[in-house]
N, C-alpha and C. Protein backbone atom coordinates (compact mmCIF):
# COMPACT_ATOMS: atom_id res chain seq x y z
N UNK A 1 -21.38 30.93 25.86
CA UNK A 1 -20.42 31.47 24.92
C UNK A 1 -20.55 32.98 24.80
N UNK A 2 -22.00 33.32 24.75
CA UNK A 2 -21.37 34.74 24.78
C UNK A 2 -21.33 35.90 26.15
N UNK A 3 -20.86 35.16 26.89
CA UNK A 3 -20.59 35.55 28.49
C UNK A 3 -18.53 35.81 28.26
N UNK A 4 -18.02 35.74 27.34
CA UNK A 4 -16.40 35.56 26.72
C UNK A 4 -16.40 37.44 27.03
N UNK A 5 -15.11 37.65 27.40
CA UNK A 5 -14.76 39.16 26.78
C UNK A 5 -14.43 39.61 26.11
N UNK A 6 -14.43 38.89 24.70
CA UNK A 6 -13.74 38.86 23.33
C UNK A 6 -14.84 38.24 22.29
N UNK A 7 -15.14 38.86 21.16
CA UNK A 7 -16.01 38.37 20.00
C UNK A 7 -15.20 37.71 18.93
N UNK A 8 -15.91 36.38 18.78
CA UNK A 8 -15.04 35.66 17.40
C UNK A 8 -15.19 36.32 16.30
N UNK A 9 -13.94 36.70 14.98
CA UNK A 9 -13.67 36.97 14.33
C UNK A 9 -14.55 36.34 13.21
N UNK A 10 -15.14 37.60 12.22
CA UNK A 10 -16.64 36.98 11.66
C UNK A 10 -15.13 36.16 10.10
N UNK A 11 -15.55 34.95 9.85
CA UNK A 11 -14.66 34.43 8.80
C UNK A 11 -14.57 35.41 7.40
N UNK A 12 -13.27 35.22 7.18
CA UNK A 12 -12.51 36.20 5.68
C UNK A 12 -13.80 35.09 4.39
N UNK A 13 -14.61 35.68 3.80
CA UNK A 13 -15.09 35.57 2.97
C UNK A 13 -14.55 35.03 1.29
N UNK A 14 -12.81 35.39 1.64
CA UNK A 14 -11.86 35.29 0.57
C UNK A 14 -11.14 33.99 0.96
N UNK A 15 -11.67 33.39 2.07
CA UNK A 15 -11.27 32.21 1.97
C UNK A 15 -11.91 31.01 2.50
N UNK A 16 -11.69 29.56 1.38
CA UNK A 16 -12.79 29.10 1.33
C UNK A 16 -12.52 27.96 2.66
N UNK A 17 -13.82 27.69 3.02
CA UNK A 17 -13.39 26.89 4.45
C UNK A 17 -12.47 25.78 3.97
N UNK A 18 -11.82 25.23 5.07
CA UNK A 18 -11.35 23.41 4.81
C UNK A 18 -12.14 22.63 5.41
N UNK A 19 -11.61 21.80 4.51
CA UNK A 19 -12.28 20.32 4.33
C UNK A 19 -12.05 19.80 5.82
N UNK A 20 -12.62 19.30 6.74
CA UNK A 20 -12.04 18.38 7.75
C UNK A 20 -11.03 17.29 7.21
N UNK A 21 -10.10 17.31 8.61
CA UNK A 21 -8.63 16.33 8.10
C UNK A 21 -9.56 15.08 7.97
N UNK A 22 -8.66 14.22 7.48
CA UNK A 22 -8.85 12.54 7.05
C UNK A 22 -8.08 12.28 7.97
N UNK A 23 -8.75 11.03 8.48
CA UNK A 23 -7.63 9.98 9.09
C UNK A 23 -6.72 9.39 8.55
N UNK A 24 -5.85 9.63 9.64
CA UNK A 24 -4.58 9.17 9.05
C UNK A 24 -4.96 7.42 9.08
N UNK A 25 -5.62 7.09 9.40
CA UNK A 25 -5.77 5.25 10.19
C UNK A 25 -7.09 5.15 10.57
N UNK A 26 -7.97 4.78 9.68
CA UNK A 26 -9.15 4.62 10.08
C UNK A 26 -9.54 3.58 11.38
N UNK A 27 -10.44 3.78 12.31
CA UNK A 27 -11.03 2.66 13.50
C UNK A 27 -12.10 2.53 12.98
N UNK A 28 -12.57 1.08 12.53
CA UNK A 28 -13.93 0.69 11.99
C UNK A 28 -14.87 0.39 13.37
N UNK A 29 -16.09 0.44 12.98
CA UNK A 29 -16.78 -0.01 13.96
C UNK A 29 -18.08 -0.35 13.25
N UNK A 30 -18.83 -1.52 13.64
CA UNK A 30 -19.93 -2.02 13.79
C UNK A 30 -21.41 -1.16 13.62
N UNK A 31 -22.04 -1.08 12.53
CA UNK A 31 -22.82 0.69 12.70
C UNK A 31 -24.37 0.28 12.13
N UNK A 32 -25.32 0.50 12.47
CA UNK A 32 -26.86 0.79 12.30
C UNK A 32 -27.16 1.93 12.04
N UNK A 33 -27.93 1.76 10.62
CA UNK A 33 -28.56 3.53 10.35
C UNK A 33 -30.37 2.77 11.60
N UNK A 34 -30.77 3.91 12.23
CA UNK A 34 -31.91 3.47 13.12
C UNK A 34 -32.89 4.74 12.65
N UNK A 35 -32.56 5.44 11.70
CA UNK A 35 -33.56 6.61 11.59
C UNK A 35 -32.50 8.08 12.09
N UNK A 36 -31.77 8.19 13.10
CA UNK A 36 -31.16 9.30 13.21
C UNK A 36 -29.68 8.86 13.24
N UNK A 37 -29.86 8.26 12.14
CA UNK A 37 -28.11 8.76 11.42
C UNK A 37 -27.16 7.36 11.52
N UNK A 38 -26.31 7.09 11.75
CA UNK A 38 -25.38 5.96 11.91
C UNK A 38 -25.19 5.58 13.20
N UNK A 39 -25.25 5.10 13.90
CA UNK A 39 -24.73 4.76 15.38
C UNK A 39 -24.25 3.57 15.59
N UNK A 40 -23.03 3.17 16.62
CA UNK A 40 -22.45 1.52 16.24
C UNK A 40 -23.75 0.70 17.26
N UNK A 41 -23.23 -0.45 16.82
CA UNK A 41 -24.22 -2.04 16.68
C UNK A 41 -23.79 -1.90 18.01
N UNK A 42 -24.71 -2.70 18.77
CA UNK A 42 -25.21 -2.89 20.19
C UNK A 42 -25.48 -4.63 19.91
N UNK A 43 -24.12 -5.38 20.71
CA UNK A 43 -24.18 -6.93 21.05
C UNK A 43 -25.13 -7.03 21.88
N UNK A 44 -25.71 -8.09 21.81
CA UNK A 44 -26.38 -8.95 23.17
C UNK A 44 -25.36 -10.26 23.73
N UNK A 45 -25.64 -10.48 24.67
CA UNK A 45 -25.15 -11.15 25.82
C UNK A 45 -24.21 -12.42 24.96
N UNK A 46 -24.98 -12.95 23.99
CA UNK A 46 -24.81 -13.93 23.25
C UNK A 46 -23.46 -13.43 22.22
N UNK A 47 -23.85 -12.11 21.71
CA UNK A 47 -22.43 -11.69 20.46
C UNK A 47 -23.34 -11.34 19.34
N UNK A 48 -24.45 -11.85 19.18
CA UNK A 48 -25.19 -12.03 18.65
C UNK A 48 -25.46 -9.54 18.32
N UNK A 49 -25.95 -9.83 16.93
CA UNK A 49 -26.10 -7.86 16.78
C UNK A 49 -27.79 -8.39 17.67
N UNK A 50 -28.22 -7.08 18.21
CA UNK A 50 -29.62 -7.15 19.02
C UNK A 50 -30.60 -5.98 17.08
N UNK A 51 -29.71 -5.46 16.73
CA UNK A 51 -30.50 -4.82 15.82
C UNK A 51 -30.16 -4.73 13.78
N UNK A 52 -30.47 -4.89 13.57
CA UNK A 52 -29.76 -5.21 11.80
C UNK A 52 -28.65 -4.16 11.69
N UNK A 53 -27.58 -4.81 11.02
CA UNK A 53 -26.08 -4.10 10.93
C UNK A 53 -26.13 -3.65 8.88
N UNK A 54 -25.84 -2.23 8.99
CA UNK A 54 -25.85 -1.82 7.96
C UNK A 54 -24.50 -1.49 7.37
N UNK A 55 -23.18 -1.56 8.75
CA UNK A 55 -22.11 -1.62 7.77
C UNK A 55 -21.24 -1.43 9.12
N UNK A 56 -20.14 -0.88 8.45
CA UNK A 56 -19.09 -0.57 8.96
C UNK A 56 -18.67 1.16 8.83
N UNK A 57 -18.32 2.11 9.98
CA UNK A 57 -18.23 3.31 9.68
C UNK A 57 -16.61 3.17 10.74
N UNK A 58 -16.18 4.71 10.38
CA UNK A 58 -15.31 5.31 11.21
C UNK A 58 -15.54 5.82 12.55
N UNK A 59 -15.26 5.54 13.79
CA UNK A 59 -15.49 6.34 14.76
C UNK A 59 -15.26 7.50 14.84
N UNK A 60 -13.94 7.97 14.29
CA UNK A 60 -13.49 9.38 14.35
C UNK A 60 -13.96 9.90 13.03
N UNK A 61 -14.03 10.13 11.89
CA UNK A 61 -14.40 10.71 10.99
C UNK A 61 -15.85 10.17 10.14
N UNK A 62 -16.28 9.58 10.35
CA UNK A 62 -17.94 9.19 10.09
C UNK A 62 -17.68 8.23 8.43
N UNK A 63 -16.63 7.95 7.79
CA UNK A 63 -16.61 7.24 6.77
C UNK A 63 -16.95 6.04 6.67
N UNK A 64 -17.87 6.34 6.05
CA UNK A 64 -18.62 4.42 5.43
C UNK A 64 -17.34 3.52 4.71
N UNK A 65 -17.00 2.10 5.27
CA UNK A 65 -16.20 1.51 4.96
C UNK A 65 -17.10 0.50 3.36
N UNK A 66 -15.85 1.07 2.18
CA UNK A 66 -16.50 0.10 0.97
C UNK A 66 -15.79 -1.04 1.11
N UNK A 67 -16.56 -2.10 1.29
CA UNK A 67 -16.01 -3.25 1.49
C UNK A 67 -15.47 -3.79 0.29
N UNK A 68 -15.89 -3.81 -1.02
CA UNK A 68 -15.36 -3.85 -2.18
C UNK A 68 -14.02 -3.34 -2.44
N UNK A 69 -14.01 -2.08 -2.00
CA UNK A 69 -12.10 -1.68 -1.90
C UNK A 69 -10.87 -2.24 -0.97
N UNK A 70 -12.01 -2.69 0.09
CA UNK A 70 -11.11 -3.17 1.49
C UNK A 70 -10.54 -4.45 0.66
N UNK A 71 -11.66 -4.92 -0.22
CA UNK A 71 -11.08 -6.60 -0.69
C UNK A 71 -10.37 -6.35 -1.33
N UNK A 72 -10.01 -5.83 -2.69
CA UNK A 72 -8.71 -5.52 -3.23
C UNK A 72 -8.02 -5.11 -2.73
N UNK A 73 -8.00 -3.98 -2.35
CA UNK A 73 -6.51 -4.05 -1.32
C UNK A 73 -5.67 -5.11 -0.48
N UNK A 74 -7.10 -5.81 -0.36
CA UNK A 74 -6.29 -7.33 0.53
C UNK A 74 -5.48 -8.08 -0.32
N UNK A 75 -6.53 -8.60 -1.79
CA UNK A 75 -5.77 -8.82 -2.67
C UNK A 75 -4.52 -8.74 -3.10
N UNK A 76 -4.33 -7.15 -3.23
CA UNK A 76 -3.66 -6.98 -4.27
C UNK A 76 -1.68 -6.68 -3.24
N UNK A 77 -2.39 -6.86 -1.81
CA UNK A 77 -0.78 -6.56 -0.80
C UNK A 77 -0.73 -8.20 -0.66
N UNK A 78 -1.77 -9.28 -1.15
CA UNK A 78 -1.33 -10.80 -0.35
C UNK A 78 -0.71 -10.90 -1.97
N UNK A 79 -1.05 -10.65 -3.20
CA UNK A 79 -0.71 -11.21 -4.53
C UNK A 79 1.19 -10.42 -4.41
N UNK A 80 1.54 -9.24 -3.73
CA UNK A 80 2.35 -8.65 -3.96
C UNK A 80 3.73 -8.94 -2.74
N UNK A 81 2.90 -9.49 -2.01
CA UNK A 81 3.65 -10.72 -0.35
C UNK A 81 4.27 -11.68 -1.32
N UNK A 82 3.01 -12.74 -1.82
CA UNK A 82 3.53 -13.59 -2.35
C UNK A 82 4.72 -13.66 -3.15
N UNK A 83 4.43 -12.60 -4.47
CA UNK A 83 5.70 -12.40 -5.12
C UNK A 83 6.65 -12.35 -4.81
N UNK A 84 6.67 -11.00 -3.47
CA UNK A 84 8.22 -10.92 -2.91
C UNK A 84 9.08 -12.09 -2.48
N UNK A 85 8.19 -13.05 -1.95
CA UNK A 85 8.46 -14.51 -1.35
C UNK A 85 8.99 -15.32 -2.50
N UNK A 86 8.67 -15.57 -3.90
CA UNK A 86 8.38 -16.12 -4.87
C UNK A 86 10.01 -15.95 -5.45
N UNK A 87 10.06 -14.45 -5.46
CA UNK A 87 11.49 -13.58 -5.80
C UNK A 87 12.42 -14.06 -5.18
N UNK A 88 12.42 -13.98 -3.96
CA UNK A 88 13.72 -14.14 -2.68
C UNK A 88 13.69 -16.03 -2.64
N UNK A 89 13.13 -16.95 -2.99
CA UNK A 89 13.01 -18.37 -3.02
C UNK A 89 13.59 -18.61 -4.29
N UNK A 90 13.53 -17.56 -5.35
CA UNK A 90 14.32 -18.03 -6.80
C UNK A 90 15.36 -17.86 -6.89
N UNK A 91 15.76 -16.62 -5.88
CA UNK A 91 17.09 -15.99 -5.87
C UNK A 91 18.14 -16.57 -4.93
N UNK A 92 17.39 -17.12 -4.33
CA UNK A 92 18.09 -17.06 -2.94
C UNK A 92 18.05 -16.38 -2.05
N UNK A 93 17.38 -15.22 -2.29
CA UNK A 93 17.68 -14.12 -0.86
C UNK A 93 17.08 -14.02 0.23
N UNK A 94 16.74 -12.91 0.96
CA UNK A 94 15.61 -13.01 1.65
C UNK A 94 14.76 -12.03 1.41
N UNK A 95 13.10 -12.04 2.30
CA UNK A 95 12.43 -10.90 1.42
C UNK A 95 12.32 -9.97 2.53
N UNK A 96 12.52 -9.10 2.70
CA UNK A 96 12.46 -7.82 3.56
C UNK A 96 11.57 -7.00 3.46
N UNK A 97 10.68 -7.07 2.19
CA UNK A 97 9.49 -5.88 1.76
C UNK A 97 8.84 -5.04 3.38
N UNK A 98 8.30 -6.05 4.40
CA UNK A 98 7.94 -5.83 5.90
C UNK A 98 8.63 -4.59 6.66
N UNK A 99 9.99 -4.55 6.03
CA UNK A 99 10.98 -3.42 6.81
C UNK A 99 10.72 -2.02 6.80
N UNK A 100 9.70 -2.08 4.97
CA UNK A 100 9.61 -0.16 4.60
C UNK A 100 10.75 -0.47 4.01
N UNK A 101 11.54 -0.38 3.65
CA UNK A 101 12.51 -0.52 2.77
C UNK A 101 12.14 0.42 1.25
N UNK A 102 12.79 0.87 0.87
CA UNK A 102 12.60 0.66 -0.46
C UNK A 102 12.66 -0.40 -1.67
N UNK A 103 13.31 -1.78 -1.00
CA UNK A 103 13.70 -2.52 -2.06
C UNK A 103 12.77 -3.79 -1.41
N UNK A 104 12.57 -4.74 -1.63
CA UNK A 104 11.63 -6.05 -1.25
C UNK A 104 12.24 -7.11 -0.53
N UNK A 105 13.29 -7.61 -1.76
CA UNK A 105 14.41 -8.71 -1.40
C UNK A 105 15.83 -8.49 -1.15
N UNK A 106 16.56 -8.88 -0.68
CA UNK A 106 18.32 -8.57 -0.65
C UNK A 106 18.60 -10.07 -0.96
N UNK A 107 19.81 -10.05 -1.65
CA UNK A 107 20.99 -10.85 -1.69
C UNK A 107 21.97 -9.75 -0.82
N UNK A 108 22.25 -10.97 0.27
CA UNK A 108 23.08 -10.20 1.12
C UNK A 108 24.63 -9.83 0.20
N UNK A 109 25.36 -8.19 0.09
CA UNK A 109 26.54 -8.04 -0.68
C UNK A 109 26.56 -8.57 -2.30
N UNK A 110 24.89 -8.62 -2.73
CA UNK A 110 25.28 -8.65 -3.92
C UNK A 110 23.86 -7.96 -4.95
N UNK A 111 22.85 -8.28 -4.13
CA UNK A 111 21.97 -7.49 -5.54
C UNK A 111 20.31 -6.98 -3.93
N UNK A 112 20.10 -5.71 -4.48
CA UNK A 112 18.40 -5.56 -3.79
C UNK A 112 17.75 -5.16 -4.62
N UNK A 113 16.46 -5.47 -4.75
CA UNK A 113 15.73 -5.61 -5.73
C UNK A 113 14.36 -5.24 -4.75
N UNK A 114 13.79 -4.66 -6.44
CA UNK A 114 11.96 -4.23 -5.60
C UNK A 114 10.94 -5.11 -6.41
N UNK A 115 10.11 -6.00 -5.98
CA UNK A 115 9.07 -6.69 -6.81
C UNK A 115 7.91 -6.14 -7.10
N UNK A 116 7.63 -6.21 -8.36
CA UNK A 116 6.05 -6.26 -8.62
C UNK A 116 5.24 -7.29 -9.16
N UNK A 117 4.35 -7.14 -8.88
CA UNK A 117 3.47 -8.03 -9.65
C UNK A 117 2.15 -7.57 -10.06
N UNK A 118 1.84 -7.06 -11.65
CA UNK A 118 0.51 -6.06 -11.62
C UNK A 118 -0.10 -6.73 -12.88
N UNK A 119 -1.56 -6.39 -12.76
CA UNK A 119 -2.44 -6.56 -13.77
C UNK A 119 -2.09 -6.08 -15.69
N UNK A 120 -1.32 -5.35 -15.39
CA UNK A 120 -0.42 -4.83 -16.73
C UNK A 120 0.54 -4.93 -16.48
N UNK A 121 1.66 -4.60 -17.69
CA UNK A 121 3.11 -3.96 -17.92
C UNK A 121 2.81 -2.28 -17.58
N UNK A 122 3.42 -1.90 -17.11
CA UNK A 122 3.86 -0.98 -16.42
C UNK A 122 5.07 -0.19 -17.88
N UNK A 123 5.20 1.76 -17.64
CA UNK A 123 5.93 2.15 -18.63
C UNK A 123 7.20 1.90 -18.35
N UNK A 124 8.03 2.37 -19.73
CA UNK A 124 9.90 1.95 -18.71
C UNK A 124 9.87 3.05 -17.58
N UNK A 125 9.09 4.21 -17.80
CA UNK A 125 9.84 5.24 -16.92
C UNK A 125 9.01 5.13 -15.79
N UNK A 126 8.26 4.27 -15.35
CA UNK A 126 7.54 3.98 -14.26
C UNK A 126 8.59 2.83 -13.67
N UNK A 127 9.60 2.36 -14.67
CA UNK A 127 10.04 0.92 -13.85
C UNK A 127 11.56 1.63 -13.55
N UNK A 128 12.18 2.43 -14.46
CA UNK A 128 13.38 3.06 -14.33
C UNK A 128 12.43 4.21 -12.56
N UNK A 129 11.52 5.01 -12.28
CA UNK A 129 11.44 5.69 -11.21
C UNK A 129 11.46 4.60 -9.91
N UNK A 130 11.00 3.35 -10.57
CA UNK A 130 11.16 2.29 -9.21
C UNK A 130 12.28 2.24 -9.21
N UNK A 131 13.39 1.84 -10.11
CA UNK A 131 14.79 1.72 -9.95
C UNK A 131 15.66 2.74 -8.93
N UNK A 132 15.43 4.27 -9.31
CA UNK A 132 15.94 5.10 -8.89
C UNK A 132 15.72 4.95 -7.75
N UNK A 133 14.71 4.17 -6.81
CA UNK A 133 14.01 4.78 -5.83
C UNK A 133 14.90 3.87 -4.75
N UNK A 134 15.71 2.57 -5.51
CA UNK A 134 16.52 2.14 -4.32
C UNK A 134 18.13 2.61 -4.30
N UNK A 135 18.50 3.14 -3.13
CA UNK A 135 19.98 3.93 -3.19
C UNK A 135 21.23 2.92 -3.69
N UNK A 136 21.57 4.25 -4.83
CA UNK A 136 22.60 3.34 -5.02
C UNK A 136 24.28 3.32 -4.19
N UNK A 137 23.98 1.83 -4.09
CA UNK A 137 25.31 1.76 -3.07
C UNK A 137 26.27 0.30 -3.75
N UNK A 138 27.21 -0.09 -3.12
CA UNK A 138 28.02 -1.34 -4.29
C UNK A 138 27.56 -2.90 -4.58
N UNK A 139 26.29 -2.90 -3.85
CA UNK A 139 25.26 -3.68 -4.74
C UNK A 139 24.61 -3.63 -5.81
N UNK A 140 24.15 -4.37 -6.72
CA UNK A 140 23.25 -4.35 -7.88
C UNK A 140 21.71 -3.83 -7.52
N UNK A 141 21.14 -2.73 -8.02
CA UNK A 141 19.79 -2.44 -8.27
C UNK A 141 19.10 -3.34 -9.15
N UNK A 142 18.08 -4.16 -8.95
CA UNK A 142 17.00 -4.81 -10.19
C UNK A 142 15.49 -4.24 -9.25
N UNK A 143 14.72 -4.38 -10.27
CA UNK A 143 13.13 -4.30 -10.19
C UNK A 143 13.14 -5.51 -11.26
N UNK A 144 12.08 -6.47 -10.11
CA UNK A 144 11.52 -7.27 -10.80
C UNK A 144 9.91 -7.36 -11.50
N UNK A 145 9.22 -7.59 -12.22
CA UNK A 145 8.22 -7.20 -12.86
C UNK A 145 7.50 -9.22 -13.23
N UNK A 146 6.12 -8.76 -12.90
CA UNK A 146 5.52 -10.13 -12.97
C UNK A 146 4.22 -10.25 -13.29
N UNK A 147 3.81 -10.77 -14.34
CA UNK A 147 2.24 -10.25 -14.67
C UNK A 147 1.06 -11.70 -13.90
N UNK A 148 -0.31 -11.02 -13.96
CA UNK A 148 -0.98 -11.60 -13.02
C UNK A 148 -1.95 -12.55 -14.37
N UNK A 149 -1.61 -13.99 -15.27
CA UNK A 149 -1.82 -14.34 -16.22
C UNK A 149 -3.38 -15.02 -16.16
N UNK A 150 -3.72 -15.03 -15.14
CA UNK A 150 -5.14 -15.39 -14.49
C UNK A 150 -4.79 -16.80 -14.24
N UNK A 151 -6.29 -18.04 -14.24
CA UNK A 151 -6.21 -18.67 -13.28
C UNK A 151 -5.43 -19.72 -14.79
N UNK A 152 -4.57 -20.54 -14.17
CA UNK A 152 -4.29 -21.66 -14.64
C UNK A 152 -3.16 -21.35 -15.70
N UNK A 153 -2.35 -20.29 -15.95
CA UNK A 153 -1.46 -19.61 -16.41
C UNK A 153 -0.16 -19.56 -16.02
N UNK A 154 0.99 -19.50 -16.43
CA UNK A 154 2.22 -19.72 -15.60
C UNK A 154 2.77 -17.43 -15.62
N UNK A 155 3.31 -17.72 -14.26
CA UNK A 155 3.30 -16.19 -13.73
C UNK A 155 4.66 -15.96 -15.04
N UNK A 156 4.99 -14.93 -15.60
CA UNK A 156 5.91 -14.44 -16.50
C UNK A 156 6.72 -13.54 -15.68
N UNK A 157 7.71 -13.95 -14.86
CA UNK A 157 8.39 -12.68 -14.40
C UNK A 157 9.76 -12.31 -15.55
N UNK A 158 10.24 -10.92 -15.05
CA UNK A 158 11.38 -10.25 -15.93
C UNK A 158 12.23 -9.57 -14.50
N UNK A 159 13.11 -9.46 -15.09
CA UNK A 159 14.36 -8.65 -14.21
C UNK A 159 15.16 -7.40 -14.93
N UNK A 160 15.22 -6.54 -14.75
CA UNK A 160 15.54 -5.08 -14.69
C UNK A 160 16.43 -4.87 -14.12
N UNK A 161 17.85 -4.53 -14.63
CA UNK A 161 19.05 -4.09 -14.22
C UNK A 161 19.34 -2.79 -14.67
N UNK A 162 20.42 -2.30 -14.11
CA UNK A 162 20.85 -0.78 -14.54
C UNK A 162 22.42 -1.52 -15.54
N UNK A 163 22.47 -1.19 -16.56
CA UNK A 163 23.73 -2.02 -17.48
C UNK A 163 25.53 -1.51 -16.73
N UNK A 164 24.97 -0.18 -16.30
CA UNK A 164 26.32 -0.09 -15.80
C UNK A 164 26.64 -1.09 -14.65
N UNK A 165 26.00 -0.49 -13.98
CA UNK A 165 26.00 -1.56 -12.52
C UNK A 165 25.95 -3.00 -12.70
N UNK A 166 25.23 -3.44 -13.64
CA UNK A 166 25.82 -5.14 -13.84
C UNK A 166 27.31 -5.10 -14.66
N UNK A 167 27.54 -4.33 -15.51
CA UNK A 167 28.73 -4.39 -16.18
C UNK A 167 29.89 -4.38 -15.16
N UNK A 168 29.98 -3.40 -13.75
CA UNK A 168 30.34 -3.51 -12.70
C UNK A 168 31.12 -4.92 -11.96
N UNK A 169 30.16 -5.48 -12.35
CA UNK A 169 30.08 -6.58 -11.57
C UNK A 169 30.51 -8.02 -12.04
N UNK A 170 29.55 -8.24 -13.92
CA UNK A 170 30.18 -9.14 -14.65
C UNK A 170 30.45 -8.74 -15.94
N UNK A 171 31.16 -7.29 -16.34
CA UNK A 171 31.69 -6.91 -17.48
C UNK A 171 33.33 -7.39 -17.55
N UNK A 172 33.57 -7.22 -18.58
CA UNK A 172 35.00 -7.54 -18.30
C UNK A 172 36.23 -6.34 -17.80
N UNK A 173 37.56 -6.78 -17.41
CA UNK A 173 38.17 -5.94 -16.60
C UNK A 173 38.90 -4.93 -17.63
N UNK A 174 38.37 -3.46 -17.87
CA UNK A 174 39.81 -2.61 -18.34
C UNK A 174 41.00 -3.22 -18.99
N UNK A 175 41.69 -2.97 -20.01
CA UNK A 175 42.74 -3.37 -20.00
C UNK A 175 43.66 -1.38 -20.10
């Protein structure tokens, strides 16, 4: 390096380093602390680890995977699957949540809707920003809302309309 015909620029003091990026998509891998540091697990022939496994890390960015968060998250996208399924089987529709969409379920030409299902009630203006968030076009907007009542409890869902837009639809006609 210093065989270059140019000297690196000593760093601006007025500014503070960055952070290394995050992955966008973590790659887990198989990992042993052995005394110098993390390195991934080494199979034997069998599948079998040849040395004690201390976890799970990132290949590209060195992050220890908390398995405790990985499980809720599993949780809390299979409790929020279900619902959508739960929604579109009451309604009739189908559930689309899979698409990215903004909305979960469609009634085809007549209503799209976004589901939740959370450990609380949620504020109105948290359920009116979900509302906003699906475009309005000459279908009905709802957010549906569904609490998680624990085990042996019947689920309480609600439905959320915009009044104009149902009035739209089943208000009565002008005279």
């Amino acid at each position: 390096m210093t065989d270059l015909p140019f000297t690196l620029p000593d760093p601006d003091p007025t500014r503070p380093e960055r952070k290394p990026a995050r992955c966008r998509r973590h790659s887990w891998v198989d990992a042993h602390n052995d005394g110098h540091g993390l390195r991934p697990m080494l199979y034997g022939r069998t599948g079998l680890p040849l040395e004690r496994q201390d976890g799970w890390v990132c290949c590209w960015c060195g992050r220890i995977k908390d398995l405790a968060t990985a499980k809720r998250g599993r949780n809390n996208r299979k409790r929020g699957v279900s619902d959508e399924l739960a929604v579109a089987r009451l309604l009739g529709g189908e559930k689309v949540g899979p698409l990215g969409l903004p909305w979960d379920v469609t009634i085809p030409g007549y209503a799209r809707i976004q589901c939740k299902k959370l450990s609380r009630w949620p504020s109105l203006a948290e359920v009116v920003k979900w509302l906003d968030a699906i475009p309005a076009g000459p279908e009905l907007r709802a957010v549906t809302l569904a609490d998680t009542p624990g085990p042996g409890g019947r689920t309480r869902r609600l439905i959320v309309l915009d009044l104009e837009e149902y009035a739209r639809w089943h208000g009565k006609e002008p005279k």
